[in-house]
Protein backbone atom coordinates (compact mmCIF):
# COMPACT_ATOMS: atom_id res chain seq x y z
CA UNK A 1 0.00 0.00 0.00
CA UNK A 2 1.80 3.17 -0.88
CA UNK A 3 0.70 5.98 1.20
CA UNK A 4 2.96 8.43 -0.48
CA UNK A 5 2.51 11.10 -3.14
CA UNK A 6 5.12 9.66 -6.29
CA UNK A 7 7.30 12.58 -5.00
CA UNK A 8 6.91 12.51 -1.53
CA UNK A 9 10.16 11.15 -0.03
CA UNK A 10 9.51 10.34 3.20
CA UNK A 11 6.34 7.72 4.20
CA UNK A 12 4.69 8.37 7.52
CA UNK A 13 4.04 4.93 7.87
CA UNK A 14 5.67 1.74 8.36
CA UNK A 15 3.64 -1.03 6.10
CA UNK A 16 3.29 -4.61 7.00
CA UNK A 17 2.40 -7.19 4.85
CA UNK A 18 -0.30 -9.42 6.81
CA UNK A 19 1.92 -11.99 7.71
CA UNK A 20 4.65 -9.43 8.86
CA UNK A 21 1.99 -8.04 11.02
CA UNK A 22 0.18 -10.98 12.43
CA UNK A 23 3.87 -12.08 13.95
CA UNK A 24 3.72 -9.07 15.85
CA UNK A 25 1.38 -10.93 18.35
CA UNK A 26 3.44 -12.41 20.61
CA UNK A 27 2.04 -13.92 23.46
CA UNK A 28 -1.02 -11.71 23.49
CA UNK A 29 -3.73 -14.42 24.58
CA UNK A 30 -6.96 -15.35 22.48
CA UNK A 31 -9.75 -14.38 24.87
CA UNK A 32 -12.78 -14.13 22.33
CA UNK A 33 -14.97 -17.73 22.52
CA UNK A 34 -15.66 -18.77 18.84
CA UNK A 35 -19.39 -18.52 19.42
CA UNK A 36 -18.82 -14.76 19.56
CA UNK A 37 -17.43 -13.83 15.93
CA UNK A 38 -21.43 -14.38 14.72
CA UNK A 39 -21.96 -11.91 17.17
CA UNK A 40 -19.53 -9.40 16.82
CA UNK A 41 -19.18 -9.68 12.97
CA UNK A 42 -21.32 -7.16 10.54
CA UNK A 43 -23.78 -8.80 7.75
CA UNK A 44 -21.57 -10.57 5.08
CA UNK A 45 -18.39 -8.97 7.05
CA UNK A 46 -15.29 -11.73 7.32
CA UNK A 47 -14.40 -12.36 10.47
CA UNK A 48 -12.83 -15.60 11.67
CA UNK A 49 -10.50 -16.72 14.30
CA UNK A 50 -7.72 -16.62 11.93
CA UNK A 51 -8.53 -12.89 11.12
CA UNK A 52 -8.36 -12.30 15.14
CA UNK A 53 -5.09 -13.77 14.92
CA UNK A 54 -3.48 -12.59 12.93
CA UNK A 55 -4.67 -8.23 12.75
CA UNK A 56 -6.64 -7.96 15.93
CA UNK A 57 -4.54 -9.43 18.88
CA UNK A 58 -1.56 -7.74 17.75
CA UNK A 59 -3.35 -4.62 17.25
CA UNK A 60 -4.83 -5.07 20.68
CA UNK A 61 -0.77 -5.76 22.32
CA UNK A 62 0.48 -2.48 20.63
CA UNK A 63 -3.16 -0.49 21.77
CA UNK A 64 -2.07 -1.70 25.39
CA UNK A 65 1.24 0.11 25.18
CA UNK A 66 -0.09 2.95 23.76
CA UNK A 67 -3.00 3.13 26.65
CA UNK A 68 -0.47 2.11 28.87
CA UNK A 69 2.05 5.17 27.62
CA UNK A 70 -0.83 8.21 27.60
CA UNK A 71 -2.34 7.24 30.92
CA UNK A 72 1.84 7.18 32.57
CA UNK A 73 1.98 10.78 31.09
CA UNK A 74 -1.51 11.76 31.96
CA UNK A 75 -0.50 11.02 35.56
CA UNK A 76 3.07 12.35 35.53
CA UNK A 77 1.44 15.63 33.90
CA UNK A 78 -1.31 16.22 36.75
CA UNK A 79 1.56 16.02 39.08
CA UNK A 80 3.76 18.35 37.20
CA UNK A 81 1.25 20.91 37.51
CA UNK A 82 0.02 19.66 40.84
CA UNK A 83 -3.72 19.53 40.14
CA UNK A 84 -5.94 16.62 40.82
CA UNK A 85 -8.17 16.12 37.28
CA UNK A 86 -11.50 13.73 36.64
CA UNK A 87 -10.16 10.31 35.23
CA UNK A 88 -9.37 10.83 31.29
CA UNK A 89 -10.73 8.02 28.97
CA UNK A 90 -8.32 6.63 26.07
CA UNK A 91 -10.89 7.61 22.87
CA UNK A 92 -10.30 5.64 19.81
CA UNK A 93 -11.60 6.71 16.33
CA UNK A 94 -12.58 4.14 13.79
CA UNK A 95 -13.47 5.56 10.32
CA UNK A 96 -13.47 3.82 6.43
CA UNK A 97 -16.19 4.15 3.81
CA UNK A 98 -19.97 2.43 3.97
CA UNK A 99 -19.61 -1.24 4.00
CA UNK A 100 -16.02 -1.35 4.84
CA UNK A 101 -16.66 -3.22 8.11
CA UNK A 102 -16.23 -0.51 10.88
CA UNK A 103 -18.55 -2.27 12.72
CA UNK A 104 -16.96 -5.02 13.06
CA UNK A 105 -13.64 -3.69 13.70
CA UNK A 106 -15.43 -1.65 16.59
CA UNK A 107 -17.19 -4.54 18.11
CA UNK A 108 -13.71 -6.46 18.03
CA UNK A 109 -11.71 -4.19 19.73
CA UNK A 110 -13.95 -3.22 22.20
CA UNK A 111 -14.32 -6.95 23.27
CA UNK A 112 -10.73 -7.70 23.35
CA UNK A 113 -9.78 -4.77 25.43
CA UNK A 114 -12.03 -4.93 27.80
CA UNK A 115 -10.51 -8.41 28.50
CA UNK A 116 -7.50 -6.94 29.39
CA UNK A 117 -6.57 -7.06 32.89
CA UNK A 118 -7.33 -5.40 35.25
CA UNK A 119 -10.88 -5.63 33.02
CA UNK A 120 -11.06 -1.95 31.67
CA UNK A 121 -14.67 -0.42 30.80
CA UNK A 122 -14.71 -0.37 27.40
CA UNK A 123 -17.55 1.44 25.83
CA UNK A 124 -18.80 1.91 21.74
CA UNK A 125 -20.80 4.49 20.40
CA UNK A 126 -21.24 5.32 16.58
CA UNK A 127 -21.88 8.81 14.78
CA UNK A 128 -25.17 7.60 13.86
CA UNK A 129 -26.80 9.02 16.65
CA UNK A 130 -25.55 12.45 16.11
CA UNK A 131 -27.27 12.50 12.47
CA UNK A 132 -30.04 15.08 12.05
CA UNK A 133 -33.20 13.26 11.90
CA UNK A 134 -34.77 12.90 8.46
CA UNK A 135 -37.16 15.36 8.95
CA UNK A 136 -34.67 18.18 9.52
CA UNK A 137 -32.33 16.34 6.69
CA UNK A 138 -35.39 16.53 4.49
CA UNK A 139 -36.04 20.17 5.37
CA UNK A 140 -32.39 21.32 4.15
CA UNK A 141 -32.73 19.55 1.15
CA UNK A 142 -29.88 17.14 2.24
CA UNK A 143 -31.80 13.86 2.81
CA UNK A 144 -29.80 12.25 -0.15
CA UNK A 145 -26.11 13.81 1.37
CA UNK A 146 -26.83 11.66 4.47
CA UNK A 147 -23.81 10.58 5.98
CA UNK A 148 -22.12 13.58 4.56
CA UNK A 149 -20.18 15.86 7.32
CA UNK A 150 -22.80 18.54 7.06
CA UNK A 151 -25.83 15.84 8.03
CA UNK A 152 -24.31 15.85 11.27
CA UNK A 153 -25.03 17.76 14.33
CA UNK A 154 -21.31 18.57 14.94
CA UNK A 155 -21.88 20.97 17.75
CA UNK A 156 -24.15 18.04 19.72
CA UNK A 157 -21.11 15.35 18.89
CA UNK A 158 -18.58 17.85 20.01
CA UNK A 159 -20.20 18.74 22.81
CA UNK A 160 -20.29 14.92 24.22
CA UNK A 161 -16.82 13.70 23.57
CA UNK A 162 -15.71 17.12 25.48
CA UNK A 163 -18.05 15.95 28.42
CA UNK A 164 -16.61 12.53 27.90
CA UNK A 165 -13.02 13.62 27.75
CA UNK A 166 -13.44 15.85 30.81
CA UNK A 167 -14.47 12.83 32.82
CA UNK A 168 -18.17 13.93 33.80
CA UNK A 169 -20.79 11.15 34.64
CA UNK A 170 -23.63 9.91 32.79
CA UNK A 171 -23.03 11.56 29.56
CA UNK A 172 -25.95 10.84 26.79
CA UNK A 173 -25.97 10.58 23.33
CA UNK A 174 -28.69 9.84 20.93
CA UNK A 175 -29.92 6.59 19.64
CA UNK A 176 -30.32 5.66 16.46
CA UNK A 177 -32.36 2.81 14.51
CA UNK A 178 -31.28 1.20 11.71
CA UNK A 179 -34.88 -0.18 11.19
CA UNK A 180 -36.49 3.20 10.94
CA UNK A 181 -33.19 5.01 9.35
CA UNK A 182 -33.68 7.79 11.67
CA UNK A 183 -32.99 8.94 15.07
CA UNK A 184 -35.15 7.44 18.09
CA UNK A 185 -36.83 10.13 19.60
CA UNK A 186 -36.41 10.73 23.37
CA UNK A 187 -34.28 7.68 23.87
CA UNK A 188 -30.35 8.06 24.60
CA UNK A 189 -27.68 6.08 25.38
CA UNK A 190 -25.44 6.71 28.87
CA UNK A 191 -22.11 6.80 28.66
CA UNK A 192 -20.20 7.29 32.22
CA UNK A 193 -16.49 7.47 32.99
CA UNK A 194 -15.31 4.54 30.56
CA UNK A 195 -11.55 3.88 30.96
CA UNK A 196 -11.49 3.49 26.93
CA UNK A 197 -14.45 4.94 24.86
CA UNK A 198 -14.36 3.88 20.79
CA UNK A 199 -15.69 5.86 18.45
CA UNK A 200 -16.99 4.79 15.06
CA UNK A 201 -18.02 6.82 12.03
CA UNK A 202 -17.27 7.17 8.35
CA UNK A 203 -16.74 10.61 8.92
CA UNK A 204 -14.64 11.18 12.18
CA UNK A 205 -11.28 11.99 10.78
CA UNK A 206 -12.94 15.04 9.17
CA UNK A 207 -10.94 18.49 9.41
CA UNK A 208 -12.67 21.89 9.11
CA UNK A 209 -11.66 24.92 7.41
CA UNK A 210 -9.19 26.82 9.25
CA UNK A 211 -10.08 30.61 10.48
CA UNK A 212 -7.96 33.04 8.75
CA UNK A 213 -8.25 35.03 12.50
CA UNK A 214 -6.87 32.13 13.91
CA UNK A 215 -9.44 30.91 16.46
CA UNK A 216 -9.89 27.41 17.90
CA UNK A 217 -12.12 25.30 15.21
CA UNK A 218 -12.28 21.68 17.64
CA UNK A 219 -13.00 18.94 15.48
CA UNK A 220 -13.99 15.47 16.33
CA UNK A 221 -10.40 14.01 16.27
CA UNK A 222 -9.29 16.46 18.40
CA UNK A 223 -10.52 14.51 21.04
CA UNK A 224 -8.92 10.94 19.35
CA UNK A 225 -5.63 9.37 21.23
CA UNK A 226 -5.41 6.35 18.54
CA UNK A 227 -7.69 6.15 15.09
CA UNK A 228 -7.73 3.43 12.95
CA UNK A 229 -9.08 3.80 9.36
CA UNK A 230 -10.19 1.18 7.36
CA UNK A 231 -9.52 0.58 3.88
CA UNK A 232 -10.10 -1.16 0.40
CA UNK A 233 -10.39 -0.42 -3.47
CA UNK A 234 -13.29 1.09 -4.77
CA UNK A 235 -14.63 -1.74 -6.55
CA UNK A 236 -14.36 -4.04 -3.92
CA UNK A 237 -16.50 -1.81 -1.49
CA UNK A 238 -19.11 -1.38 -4.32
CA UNK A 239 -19.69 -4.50 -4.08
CA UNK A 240 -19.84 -5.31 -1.08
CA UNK A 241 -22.67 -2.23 -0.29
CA UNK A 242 -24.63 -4.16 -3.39
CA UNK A 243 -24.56 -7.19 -1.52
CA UNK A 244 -25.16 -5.74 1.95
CA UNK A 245 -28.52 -4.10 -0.29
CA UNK A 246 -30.01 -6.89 -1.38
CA UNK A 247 -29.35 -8.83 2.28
CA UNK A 248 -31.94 -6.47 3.47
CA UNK A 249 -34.73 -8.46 2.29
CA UNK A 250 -36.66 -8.91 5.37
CA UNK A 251 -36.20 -5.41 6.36
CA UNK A 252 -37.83 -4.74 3.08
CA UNK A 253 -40.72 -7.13 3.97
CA UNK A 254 -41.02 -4.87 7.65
CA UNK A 255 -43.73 -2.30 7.18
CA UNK A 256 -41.80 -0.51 10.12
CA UNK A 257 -38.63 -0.28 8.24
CA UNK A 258 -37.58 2.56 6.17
CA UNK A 259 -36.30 0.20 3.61
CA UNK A 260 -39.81 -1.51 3.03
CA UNK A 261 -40.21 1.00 -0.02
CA UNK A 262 -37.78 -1.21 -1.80
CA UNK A 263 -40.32 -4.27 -1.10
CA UNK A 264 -41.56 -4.69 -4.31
CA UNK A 265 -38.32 -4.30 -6.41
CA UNK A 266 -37.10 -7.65 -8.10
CA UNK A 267 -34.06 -8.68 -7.59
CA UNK A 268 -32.65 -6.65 -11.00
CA UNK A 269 -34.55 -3.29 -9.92
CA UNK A 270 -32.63 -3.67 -6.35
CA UNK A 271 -29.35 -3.99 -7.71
CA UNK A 272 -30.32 -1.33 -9.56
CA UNK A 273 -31.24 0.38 -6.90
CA UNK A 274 -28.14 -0.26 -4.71
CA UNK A 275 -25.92 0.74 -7.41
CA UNK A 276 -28.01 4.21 -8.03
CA UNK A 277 -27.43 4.81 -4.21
CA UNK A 278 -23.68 3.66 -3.87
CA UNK A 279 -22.89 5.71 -6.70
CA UNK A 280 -25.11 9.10 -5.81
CA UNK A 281 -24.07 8.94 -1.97
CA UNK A 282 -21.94 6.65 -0.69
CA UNK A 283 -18.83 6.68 -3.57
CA UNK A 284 -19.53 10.60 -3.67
CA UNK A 285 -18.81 11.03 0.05
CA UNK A 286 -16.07 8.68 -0.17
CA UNK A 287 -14.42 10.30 -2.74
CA UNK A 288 -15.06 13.94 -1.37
CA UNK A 289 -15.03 13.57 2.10
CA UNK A 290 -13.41 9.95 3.53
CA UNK A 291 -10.77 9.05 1.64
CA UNK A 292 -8.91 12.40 1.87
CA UNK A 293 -8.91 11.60 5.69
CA UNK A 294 -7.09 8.65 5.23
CA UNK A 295 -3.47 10.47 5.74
CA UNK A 296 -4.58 11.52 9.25
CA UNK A 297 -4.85 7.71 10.94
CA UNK A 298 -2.70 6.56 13.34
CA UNK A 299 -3.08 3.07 11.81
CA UNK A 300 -4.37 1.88 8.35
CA UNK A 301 -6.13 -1.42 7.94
CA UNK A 302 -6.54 -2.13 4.10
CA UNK A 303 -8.62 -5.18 3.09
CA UNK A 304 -8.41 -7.43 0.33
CA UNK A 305 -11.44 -8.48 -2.23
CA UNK A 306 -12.13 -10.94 -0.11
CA UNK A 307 -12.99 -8.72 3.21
CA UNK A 308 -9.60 -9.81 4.97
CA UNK A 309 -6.96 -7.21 5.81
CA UNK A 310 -4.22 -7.73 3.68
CA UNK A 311 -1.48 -4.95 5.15
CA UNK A 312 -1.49 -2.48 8.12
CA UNK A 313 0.20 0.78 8.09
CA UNK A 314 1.24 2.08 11.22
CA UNK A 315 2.30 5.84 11.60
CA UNK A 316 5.50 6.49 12.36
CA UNK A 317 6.12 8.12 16.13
């Protein structure tokens, strides 16, 4: 995977091939049971024990000495200055285009850290919640820019991973339904004091314009310690959208379901469909807004055809 610009001399990254990589385990133990990969894996996602393995246990070992490295200079920093601060969570970022398998990546990590001794909280919340609900989406004109930065309510997301990183209890953030495709009104989800919080969103490695004045501008990564972004061709995440598409046939068949619109489509007319939508939305926002983040990841995952990482990049310290 070349990272680099042809005239760009120096790579910030180191690159691994996956074998390189998965060697970098050590002894880290296997603590995930195999009934749990069904669980933890995203529809038509690969994830196996070999893919644990051999990217996620030794990406899990190096997380621990990076966890292990901020929260020694966290402490050595409150007593430099002699104050006496609310615990500060570890926030981890995990961002890649629709259908890449953030989920999964999320779910993963947070289930193998929080095995770490002495048992860490570990806590997971996605961007979805911080969407604008349709009906403010629909009243901008924007419904069909969804997932795009500005369908966001950036102040509301900023706004909780300050509380979060601050250390305050019982911080909420909205819920979201992928049944309804919309936000769930008047329900939340609590987050308090986690020791790591992971974040996951196709958009969280998103910059702003700068002020010309030179004022603060926070933006969501501000608040990252470690993001990992999540990456494959273009092709190969066309297809796997398409796929993902068509796999929603029972939410079709659910009157409740936004996607129950699509009910009636045969099978040619949904592919149709799917492709419409990948190509108006999704590979738009990829190619304007995602991709370009790429550069600013601590660590680059970038899968194969076949939905297994093939190399890691790791940014050099």
């Amino acid at each position: 995977m070349d990272i680099r610009a042809p005239e760009q001399q120096y790579n910030p990254y180191r690159v691994y091939t996956r074998e390189q990589w998965s060697r970098l385990r050590d002894d880290t133990p296997m603590t995930l049971e195999p009934g749990e990969f069904d669980r933890l894996r995203s529809l038509h996602d690969r994830l196996d024990l070999q893919e644990v393995e051999d990217i996620y246990l030794p990406l899990s070992r190096l997380l621990s000495i990076y966890v292990d490295a901020m929260q020694r200079l966290y402490y050595a920093e409150r007593q430099f200055l002699n104050i006496r601060d609310r615990k500060m969570p570890y926030i981890i970022g995990v961002a890649g285009s629709v259908a890449v398998g953030k989920s999964t990546t999320a779910r993963v990590l947070q289930a193998l850290l929080a095995r770490w001794s002495p048992r860490p909280k570990v806590e997971l919340i996605t961007t979805d919640g911080f969407l604008y609900p349709n009906a403010v989406l629909e009243r901008q004109g924007i419904m069909q820019k969804k997932g795009f930065p500005e369908s966001y309510d950036l102040p509301l997301l900023l706004s909780f991973l300050s509380d979060i990183k601050a250390g305050r209890r019982h911080v909420r953030a909205p819920v979201y339904s992928h049944l309804t495709y919309d936000i769930v009104p008047n329900q939340w989800a609590e987050i308090d004091q986690p020791d790591i919080l992971i974040v996951e969103g196709v958009n969280v490695l998103q910059t702003g314009k700068l002020p010309r004045d030179g004022k603060a501008v926070p933006v969501v990564s501000d608040f990252f310690d470690f993001s990992v972004y999540i990456d494959a061709d273009e092709a190969a995440l066309r297809q796997w959208y398409i796929k993902r598409f068509l796999a929603l046939d029972t939410a079709f068949t659910n009157p409740k379901s936004y996607f129950n619109r699509y009910a009636l489509l045969s099978d040619e007319e949904a592919t149709a469909t799917a492709i419409a939508i990948w190509e108006r939305t999704n590979l738009a926002n990829l190619e304007d807004n995602i991709l370009p983040t790429r550069p600013r990841a601590t660590l680059i995952l970038k899968k194969g055809a076949d939905h297994t990482v093939a190399s890691v990049a790791l940014r050099r310290l």
